[in-house]
Protein backbone atom coordinates (compact mmCIF):
# COMPACT_ATOMS: atom_id res chain seq x y z
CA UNK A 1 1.37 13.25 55.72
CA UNK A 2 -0.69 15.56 53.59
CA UNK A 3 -3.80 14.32 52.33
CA UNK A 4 -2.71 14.42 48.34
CA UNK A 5 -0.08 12.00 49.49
CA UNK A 6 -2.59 9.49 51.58
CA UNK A 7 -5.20 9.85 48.27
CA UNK A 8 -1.45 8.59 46.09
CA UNK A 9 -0.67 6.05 48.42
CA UNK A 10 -4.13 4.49 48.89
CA UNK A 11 -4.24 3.76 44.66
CA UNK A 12 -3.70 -0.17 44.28
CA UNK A 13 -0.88 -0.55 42.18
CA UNK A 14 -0.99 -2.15 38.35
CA UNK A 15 -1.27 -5.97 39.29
CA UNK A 16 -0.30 -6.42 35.58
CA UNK A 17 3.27 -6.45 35.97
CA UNK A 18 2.66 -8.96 39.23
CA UNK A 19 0.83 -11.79 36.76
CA UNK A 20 3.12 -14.31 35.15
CA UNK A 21 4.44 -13.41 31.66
CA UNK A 22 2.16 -15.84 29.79
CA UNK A 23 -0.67 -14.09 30.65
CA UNK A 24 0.56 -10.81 30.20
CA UNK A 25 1.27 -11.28 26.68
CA UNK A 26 -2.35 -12.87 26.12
CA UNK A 27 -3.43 -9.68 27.77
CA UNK A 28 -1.14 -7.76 25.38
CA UNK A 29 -1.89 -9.70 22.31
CA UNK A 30 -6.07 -8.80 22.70
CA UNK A 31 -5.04 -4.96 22.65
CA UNK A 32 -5.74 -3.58 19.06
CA UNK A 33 -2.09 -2.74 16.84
CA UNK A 34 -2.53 1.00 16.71
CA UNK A 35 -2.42 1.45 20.63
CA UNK A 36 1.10 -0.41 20.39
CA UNK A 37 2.64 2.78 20.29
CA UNK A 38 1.99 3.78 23.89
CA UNK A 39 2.26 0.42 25.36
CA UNK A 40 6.10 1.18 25.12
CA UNK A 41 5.78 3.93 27.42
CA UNK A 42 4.39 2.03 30.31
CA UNK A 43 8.04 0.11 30.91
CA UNK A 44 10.70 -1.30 29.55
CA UNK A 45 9.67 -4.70 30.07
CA UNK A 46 6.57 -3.47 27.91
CA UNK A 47 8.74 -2.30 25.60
CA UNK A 48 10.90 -5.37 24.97
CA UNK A 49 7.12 -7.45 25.06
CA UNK A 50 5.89 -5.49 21.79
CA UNK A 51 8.24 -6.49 19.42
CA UNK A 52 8.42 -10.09 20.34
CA UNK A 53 8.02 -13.23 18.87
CA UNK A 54 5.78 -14.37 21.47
CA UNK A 55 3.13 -11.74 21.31
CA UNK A 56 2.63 -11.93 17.53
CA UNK A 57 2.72 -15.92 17.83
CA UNK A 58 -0.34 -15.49 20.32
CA UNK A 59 -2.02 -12.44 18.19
CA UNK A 60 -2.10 -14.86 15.32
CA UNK A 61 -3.11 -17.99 17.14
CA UNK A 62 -5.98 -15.68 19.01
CA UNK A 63 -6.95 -14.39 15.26
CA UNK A 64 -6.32 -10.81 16.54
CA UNK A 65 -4.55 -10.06 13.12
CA UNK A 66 -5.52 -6.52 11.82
CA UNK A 67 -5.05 -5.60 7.84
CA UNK A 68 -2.99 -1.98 7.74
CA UNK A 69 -3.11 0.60 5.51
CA UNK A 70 0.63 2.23 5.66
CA UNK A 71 0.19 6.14 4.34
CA UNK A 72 3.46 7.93 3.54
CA UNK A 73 3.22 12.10 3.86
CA UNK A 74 5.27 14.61 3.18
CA UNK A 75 5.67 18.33 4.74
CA UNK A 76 6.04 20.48 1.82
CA UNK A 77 7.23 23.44 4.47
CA UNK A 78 9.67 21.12 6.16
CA UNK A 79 10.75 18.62 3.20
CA UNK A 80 10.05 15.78 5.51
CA UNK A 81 8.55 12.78 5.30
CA UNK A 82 6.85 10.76 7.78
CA UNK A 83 4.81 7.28 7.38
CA UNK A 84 1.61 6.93 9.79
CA UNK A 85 -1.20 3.95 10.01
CA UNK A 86 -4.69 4.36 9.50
CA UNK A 87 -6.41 3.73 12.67
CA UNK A 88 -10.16 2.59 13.05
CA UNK A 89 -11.16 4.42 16.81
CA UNK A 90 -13.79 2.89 18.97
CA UNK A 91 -16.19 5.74 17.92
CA UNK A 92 -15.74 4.53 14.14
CA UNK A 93 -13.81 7.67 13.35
CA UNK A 94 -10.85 7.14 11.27
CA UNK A 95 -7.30 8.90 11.97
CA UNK A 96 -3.39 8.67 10.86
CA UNK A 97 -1.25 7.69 13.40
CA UNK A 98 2.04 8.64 13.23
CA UNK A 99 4.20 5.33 13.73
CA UNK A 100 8.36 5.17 14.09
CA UNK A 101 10.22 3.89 11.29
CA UNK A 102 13.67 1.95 11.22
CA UNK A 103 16.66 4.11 10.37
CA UNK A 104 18.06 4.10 7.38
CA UNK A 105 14.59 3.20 5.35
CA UNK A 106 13.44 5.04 2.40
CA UNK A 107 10.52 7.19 3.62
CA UNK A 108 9.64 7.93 0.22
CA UNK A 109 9.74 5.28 -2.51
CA UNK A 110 8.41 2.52 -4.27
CA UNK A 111 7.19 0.20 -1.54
CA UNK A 112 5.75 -3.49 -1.84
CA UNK A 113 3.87 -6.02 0.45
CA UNK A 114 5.31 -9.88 0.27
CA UNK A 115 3.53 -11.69 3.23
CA UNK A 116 4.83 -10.06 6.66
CA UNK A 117 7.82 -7.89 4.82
CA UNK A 118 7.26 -4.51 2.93
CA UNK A 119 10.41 -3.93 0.28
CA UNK A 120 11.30 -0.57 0.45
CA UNK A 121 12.91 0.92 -2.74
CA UNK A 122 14.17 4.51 -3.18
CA UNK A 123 12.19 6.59 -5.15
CA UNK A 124 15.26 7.96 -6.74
CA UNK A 125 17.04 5.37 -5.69
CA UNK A 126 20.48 7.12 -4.46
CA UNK A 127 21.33 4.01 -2.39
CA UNK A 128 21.37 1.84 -5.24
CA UNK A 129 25.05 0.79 -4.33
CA UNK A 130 23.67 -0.39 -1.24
CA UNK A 131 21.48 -3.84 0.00
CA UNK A 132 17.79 -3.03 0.07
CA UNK A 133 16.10 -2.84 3.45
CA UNK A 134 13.13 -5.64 3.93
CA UNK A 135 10.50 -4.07 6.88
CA UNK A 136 8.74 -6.89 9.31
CA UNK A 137 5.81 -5.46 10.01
CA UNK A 138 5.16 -7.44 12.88
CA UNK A 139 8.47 -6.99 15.07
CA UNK A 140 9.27 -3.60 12.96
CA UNK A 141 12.69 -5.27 12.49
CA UNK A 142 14.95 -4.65 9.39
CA UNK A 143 16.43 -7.12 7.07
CA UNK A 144 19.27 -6.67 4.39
CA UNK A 145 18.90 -8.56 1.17
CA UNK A 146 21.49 -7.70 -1.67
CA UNK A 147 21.75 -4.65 -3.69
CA UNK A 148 20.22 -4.25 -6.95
CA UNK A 149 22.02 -6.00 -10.30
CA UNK A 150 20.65 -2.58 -12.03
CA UNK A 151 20.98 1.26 -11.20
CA UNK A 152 17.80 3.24 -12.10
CA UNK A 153 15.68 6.05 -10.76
CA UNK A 154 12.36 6.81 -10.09
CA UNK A 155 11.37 3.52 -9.78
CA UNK A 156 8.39 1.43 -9.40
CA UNK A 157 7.05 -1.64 -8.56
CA UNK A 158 5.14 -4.66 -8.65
CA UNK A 159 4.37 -8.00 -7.47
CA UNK A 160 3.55 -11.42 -8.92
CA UNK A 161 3.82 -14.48 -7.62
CA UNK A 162 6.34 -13.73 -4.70
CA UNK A 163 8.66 -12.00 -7.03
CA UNK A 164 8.90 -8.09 -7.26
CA UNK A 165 9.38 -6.57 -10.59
CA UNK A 166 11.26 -3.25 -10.43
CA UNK A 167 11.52 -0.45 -13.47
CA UNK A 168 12.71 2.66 -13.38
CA UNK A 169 15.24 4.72 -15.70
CA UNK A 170 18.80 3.76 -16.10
CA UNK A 171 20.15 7.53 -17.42
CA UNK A 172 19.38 10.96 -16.20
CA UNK A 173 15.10 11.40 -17.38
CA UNK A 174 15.59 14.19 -19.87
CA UNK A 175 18.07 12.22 -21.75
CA UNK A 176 15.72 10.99 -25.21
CA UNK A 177 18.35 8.17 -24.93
CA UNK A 178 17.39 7.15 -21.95
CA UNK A 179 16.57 3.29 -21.31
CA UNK A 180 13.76 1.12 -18.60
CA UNK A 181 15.38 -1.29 -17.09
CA UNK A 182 13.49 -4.05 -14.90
CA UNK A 183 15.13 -5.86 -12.41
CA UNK A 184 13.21 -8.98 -10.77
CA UNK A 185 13.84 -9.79 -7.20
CA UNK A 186 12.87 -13.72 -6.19
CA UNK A 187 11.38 -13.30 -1.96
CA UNK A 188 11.82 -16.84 -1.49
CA UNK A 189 15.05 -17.14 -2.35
CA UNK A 190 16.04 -13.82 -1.70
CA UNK A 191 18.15 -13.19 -5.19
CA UNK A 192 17.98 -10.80 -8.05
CA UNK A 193 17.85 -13.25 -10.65
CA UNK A 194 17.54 -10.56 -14.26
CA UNK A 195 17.92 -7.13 -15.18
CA UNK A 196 16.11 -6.27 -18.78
CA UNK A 197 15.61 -3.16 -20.66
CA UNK A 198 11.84 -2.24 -21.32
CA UNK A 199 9.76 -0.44 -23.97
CA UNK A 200 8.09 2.18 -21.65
CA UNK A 201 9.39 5.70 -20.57
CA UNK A 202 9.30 7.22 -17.49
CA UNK A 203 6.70 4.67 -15.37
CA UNK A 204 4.21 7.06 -13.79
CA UNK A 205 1.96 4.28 -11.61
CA UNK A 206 2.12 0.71 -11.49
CA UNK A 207 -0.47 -1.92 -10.58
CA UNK A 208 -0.51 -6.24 -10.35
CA UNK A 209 -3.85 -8.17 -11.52
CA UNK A 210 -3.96 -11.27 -9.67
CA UNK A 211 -5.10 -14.60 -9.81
CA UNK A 212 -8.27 -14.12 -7.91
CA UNK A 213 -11.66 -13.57 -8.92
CA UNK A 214 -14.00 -11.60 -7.01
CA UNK A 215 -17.26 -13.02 -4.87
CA UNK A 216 -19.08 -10.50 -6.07
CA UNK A 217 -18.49 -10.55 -10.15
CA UNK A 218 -21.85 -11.23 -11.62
CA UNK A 219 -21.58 -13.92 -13.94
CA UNK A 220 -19.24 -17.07 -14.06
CA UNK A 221 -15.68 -16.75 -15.29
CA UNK A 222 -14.09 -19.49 -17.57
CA UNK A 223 -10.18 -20.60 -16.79
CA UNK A 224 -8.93 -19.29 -20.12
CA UNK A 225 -10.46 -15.75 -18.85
CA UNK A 226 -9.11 -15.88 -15.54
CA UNK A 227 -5.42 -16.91 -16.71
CA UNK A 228 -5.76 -14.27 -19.44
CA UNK A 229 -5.76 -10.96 -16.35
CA UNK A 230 -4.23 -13.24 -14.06
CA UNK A 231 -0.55 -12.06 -12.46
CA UNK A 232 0.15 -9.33 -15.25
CA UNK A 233 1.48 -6.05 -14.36
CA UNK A 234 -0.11 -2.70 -15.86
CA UNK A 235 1.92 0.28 -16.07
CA UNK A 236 2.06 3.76 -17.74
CA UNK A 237 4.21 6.09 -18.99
CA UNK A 238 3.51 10.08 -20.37
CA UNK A 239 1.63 8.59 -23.64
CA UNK A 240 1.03 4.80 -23.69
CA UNK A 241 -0.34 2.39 -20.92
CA UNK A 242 0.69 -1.54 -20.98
CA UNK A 243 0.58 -4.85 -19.96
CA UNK A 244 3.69 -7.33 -18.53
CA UNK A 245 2.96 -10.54 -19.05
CA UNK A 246 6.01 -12.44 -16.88
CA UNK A 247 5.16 -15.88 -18.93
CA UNK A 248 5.60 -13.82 -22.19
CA UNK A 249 8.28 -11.79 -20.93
CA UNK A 250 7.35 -9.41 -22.49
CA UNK A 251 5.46 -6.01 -22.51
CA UNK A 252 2.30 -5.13 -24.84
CA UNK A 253 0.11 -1.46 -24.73
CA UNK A 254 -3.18 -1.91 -24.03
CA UNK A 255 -5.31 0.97 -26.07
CA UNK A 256 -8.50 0.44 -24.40
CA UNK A 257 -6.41 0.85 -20.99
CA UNK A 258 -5.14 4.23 -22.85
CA UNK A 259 -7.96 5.71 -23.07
CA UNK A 260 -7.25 7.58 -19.55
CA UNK A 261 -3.90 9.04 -17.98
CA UNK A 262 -4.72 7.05 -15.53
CA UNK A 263 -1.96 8.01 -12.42
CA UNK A 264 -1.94 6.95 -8.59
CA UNK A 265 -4.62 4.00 -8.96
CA UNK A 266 -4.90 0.47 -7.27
CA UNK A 267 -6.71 -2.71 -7.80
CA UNK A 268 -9.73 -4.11 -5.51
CA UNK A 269 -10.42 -7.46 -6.35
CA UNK A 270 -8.83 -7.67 -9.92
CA UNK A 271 -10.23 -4.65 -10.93
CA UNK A 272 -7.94 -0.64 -11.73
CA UNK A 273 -9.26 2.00 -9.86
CA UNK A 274 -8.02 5.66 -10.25
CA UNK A 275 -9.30 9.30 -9.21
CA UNK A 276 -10.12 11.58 -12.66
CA UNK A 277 -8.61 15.04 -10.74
CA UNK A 278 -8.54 16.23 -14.60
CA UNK A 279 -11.26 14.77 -16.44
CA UNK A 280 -14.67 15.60 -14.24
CA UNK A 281 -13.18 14.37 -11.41
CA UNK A 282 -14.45 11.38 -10.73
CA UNK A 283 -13.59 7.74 -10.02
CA UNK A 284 -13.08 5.65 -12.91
CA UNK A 285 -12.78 2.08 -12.85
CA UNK A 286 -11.36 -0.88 -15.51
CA UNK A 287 -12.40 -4.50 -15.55
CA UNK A 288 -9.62 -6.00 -17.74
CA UNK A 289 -11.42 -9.30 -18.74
CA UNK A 290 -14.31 -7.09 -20.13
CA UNK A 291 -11.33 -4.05 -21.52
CA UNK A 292 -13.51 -1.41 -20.75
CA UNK A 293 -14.17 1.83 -18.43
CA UNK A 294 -17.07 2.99 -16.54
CA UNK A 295 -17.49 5.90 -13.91
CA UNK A 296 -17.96 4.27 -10.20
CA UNK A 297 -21.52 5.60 -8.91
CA UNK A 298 -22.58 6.49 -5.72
CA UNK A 299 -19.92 9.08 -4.57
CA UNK A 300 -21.26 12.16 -5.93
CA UNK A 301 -21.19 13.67 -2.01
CA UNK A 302 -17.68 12.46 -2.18
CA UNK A 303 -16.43 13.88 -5.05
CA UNK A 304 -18.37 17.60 -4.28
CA UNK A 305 -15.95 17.41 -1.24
CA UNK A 306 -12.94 16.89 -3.02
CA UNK A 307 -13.46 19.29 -6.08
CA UNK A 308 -10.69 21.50 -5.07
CA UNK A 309 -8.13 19.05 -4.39
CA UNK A 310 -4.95 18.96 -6.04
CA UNK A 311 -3.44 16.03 -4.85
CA UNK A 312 -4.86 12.29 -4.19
CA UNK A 313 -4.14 9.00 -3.28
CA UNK A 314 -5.64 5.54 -3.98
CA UNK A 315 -5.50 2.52 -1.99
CA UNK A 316 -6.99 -0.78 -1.15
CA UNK A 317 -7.30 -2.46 2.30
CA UNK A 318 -9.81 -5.20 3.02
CA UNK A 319 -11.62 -5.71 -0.09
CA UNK A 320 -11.96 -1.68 0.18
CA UNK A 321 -10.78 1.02 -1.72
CA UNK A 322 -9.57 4.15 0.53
CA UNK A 323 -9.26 7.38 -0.91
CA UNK A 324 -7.33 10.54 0.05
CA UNK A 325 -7.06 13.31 -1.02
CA UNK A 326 -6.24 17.23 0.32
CA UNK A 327 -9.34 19.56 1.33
CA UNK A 328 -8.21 22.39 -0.52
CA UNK A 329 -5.47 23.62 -3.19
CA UNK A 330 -3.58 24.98 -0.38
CA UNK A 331 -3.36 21.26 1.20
CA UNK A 332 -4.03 22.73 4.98
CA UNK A 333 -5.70 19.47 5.79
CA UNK A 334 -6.55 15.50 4.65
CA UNK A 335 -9.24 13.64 3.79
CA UNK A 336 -9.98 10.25 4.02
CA UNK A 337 -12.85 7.96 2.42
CA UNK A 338 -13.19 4.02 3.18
CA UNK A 339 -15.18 2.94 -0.12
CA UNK A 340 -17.17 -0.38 0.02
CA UNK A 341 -17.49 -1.55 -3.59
CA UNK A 342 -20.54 -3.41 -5.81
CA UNK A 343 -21.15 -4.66 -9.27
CA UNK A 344 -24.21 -4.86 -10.71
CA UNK A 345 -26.32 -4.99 -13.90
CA UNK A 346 -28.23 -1.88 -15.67
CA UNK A 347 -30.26 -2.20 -18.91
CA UNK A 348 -27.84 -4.52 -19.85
CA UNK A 349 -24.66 -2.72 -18.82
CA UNK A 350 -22.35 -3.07 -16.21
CA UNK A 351 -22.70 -0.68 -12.98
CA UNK A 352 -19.93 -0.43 -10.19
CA UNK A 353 -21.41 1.35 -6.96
CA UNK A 354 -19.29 2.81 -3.98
């Protein structure tokens, strides 16, 4: 026997797979989400062990839940698109992991977070004939629920108060004709209960204020304030921004709210965040209960580095706000910022530092 072989046969073998299934999964469970991927690889017994019941039962009993930011890019040379996770590494270095998707699931789209599921909805919704697909995150399983009671494209959307509020245009966008139409989806009873035309044009971001106010706001908030920005969803077209109340049922503009083209933007703890790329750019903020603007300070590094980007991306993950945008107009490469965020008082003014 050569000695290659005797140093191959002398390796003690994984005792992993010899330990009784209960404790494999509590091993499994205590191993972080984004190194899932490869645990697949090891067997097929592995493989069946990820996407079960039993391991997520244990991750949540063990509190080893993680909060995931789901990025969605696209290959301009290949037309492709491929959705990755953002992945803390043990040297604090952040990177996108490129995770497998279900078949037959939008990979570009309107997509919303209800507890464990993430609605997927066509961005030009050619499969509006057909029953959308509902994403568990935690067994990457697929549900059906029933097709949409409106066609529309380019749609976004929204949700408050477990139900997701869709718009999006019911004729061809160059038509002056043209209707919004919003259809409302109920998650816990899994039925489209309306379909309603809208004032707005062609919806170019969409964000959800929700009941919650922050630990960090400054001063105390009455209830008539609170239920005034609470569970209303803000929206924009190419010339007015507004405001869906789903009490009112009905849709208002909002003129301080106007004031920008605000596009791509997200809300950290009831409050609209967007990247300027035209206007200086810079990242603006809005506090609806106060109606007004200010520049978020602190990031002038941050936006020096991203001064020749063409292209960005807002989102929020952990009471953070996570910014990406490309390094250069040629969009060879991404970049990534996780922004903590704090309010504060100035000379009597109100200061938001990142």
């Amino acid at each position: 026997m050569s000695s290659s072989k005797k140093e191959q046969s002398s390796e003690p073998p994984s005792l992993i797979p010899l330990l009784p299934e209960d404790i494999i999964i509590d091993i499994l469970s205590r191993v972080r989400w984004c190194d899932y991927r490869t645990l697949p690889l090891v067997s097929k017994h592995f493989r069946s062990l990820v996407t079960s019941h039993e391991l997520y039962a244990r991750r949540s009993l063990l509190g080893c839940t993680e909060r995931r930011l789901y990025v969605a890019l696209s290959n301009r040379e290949t037309t492709s698109h491929n959705p990755y996770i953002l992945c803390l590494e043990a040297n604090d270095n952040h990177r996108l992991v490129l995770i497998p998707w279900p078949t037959h699931v939008p990979h570009v789209g309107s997509f919303v977070t209800v507890g464990s599921k993430i609605y997927a909805f066509d961005m030009l919704n050619r499969y509006h004939h057909l029953p959308i697909p509902s994403i568990d995150r935690r067994f990457q399983t697929v549900h059906l629920v029933h097709c949409m009671n409106a066609t529309m494209d380019v749609s976004v959307a929204g949700v408050i108060d477990w139900k997701i509020y869709v718009t999006g245009f019911t004729k061809i966008p160059w038509d002056t004709s043209a209707k919004m139409v919003m259809a409302v989806f109920n998650t816990e009873t899994q039925i489209w209960e309306s379909a309603t035309e809208t004032m707005i044009g062609r919806p170019y971001g969409c964000v959800v204020m929700a009941a919650f106010v922050s630990p960090m706001a400054e001063d105390n908030i009455s209830d008539e304030a609170i239920n005034l920005m609470a569970g209303k969803m803000y929206t924009r077209d190419a010339r007015n921004s507004f405001v869906y109340d789903p009490k009112e049922g009905k849709w208002e503009t909002d003129k301080r709210l106007n004031m920008f083209k605000w596009e791509g933007g997200c809300v950290v703890d009831d409050v609209l965040y967007y990247y300027d790329i035209r206007g200086g750019k810079v990242l603006r903020a809005y506090d609806p209960r106060k109606s007004s603007w200010v520049v978020v300070k602190g990031l002038e590094r941050l936006v020096a580095d991203g001064r020749f980007s063409e292209s960005y991306y807002t989102g929020s993950c952990d009471g953070k706000l996570v910014l990406f945008f490309s390094k250069d107009r040629m969009i060879k490469g991404i970049r990534s910022a996780q922004i903590s965020l704090e309010r504060r008082h100035h000379q009597g003014r109100s200061e938001i530092l990142g």
